[in-house]
C-alpha atoms as a PDB file:
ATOM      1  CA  UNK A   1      -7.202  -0.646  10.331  1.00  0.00           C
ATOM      2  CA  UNK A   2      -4.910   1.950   8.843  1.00  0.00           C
ATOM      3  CA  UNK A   3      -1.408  -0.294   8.130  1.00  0.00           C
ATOM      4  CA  UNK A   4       1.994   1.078   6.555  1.00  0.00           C
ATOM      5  CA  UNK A   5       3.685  -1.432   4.306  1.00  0.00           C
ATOM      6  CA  UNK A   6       7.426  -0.949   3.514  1.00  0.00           C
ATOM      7  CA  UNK A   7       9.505  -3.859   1.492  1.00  0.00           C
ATOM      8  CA  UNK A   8      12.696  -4.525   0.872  1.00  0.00           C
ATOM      9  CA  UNK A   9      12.973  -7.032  -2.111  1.00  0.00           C
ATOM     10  CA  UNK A  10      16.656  -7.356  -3.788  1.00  0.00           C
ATOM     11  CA  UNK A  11      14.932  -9.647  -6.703  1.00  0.00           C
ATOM     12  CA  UNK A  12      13.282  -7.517  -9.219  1.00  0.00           C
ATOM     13  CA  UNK A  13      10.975 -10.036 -10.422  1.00  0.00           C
ATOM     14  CA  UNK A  14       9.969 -10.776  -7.071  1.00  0.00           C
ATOM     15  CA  UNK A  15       9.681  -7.116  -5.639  1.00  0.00           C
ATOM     16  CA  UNK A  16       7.324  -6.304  -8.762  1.00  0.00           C
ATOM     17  CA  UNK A  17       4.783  -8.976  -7.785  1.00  0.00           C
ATOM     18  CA  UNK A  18       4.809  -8.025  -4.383  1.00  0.00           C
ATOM     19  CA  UNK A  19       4.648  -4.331  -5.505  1.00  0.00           C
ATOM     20  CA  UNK A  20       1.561  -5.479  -7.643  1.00  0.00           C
ATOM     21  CA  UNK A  21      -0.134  -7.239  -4.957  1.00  0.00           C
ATOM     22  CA  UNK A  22       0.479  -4.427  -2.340  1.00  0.00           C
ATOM     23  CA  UNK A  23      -1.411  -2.011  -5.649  1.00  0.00           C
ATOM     24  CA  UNK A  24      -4.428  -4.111  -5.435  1.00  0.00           C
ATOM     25  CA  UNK A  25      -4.598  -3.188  -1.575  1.00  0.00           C
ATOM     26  CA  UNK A  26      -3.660  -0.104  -0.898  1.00  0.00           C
ATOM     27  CA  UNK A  27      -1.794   3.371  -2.006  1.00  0.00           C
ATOM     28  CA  UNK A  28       1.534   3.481  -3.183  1.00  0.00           C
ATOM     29  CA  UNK A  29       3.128   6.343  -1.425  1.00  0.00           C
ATOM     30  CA  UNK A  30       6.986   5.775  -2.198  1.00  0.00           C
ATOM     31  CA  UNK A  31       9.209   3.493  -3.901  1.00  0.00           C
ATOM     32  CA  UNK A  32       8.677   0.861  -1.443  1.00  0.00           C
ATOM     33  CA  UNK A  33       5.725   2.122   0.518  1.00  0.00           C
ATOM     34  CA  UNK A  34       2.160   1.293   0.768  1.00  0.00           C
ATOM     35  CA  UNK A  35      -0.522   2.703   2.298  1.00  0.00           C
ATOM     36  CA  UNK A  36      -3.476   0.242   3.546  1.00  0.00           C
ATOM     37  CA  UNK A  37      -6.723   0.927   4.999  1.00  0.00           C
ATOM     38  CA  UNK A  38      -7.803  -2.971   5.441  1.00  0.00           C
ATOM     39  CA  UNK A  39     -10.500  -4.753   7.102  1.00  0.00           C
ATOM     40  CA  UNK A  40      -8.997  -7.727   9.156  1.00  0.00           C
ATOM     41  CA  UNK A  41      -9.940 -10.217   6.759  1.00  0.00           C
ATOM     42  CA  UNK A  42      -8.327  -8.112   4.598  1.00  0.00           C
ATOM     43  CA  UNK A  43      -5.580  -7.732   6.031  1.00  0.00           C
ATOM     44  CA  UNK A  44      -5.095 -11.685   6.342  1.00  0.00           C
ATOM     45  CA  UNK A  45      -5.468 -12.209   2.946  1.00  0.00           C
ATOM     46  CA  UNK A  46      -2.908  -9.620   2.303  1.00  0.00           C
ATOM     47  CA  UNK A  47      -0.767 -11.239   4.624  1.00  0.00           C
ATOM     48  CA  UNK A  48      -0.709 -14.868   3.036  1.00  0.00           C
ATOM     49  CA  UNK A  49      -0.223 -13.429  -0.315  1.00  0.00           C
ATOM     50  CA  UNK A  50       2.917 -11.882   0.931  1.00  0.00           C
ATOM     51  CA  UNK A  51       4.074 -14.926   2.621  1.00  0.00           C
ATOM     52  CA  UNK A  52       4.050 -17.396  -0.023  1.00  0.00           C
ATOM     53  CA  UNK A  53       5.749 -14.604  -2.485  1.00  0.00           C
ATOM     54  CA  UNK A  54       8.851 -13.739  -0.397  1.00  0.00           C
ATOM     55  CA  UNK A  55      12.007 -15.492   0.702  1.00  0.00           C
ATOM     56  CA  UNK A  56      12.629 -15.261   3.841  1.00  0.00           C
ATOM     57  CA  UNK A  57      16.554 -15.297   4.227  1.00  0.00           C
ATOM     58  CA  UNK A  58      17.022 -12.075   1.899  1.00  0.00           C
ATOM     59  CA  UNK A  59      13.466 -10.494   1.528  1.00  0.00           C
ATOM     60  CA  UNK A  60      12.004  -8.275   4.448  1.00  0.00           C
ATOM     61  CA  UNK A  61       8.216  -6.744   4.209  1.00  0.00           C
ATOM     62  CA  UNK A  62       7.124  -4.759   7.427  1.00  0.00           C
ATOM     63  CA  UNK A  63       3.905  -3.790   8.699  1.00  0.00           C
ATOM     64  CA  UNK A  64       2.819  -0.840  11.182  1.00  0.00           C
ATOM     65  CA  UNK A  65      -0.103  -0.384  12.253  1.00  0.00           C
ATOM     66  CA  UNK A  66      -1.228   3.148  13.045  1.00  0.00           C
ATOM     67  CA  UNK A  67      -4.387   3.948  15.373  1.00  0.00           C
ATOM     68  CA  UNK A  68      -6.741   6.629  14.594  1.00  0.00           C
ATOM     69  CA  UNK A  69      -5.127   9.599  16.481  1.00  0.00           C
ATOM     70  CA  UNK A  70      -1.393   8.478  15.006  1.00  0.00           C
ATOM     71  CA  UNK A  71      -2.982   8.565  11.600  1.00  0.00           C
ATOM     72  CA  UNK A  72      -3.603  12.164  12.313  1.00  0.00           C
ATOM     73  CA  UNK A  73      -0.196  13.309  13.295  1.00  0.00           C
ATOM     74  CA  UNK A  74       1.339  11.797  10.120  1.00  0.00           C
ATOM     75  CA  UNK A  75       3.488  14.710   8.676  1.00  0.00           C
ATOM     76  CA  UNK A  76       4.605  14.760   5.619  1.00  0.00           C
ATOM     77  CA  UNK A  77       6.668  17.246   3.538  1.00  0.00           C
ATOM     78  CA  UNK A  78       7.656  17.712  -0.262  1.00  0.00           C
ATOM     79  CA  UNK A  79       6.642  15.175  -2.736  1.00  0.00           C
ATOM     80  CA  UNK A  80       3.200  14.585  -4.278  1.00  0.00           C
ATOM     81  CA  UNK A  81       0.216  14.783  -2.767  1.00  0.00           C
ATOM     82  CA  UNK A  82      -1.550  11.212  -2.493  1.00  0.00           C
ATOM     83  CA  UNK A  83      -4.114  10.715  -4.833  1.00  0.00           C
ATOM     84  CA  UNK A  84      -7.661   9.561  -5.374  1.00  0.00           C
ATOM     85  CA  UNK A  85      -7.677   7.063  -8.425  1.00  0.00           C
ATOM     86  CA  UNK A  86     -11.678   7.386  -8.483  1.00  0.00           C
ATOM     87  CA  UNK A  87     -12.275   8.562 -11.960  1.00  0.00           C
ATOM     88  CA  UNK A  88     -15.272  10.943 -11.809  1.00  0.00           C
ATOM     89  CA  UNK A  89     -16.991  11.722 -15.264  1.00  0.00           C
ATOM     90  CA  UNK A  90     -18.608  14.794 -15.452  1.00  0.00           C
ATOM     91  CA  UNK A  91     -22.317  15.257 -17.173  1.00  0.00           C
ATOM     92  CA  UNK A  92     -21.535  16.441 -20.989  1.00  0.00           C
ATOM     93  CA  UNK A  93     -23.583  20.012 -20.558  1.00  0.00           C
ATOM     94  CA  UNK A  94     -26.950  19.835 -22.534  1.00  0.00           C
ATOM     95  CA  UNK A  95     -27.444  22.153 -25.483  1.00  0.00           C
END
């Protein structure tokens, strides 16, 4: 399942392990914007991690969930393109 995560954290030591928990599962697209492309269990453990991070009364974290076909109509303009953080080495040429 494709997911958006967005966050709204006023604590910065709080926000910062929620941003590095929401690093180990997904792409970070903007300041306070994830990308997720999570298996259910996944997205469960994801879920519980949040929950026992935040405060309720003043922290927010929403999730949307975006089908196939939405996934393709995302539009996006300016800013960088999202990257793939698979490092690749390439074969040192023989002499």
């Amino acid at each position: 399942m494709f997911i958006v995560v967005s966050y709204d954290i006023p604590e910065d030591k709080r926000r910062t392990k929620i941003h590095s928990v929401l690093k180990s599962y997904g792409q970070w697209m903007q300041y306070s914007v994830f990308e997720c492309d999570l298996t259910a269990t996944q997205y469960a453990k994801l879920r519980s991690r949040l929950v026992k991070l935040i405060k309720p009364d003043t922290d927010s974290v929403r999730f949307y969930f975006l089908c196939a076909c939405c996934q393709g109509k995302v539009e996006r303009i300016g800013g960088e393109q999202p990257r793939d953080e698979t490092i690749f080495f390439a074969e040192s040429p023989s002499s």
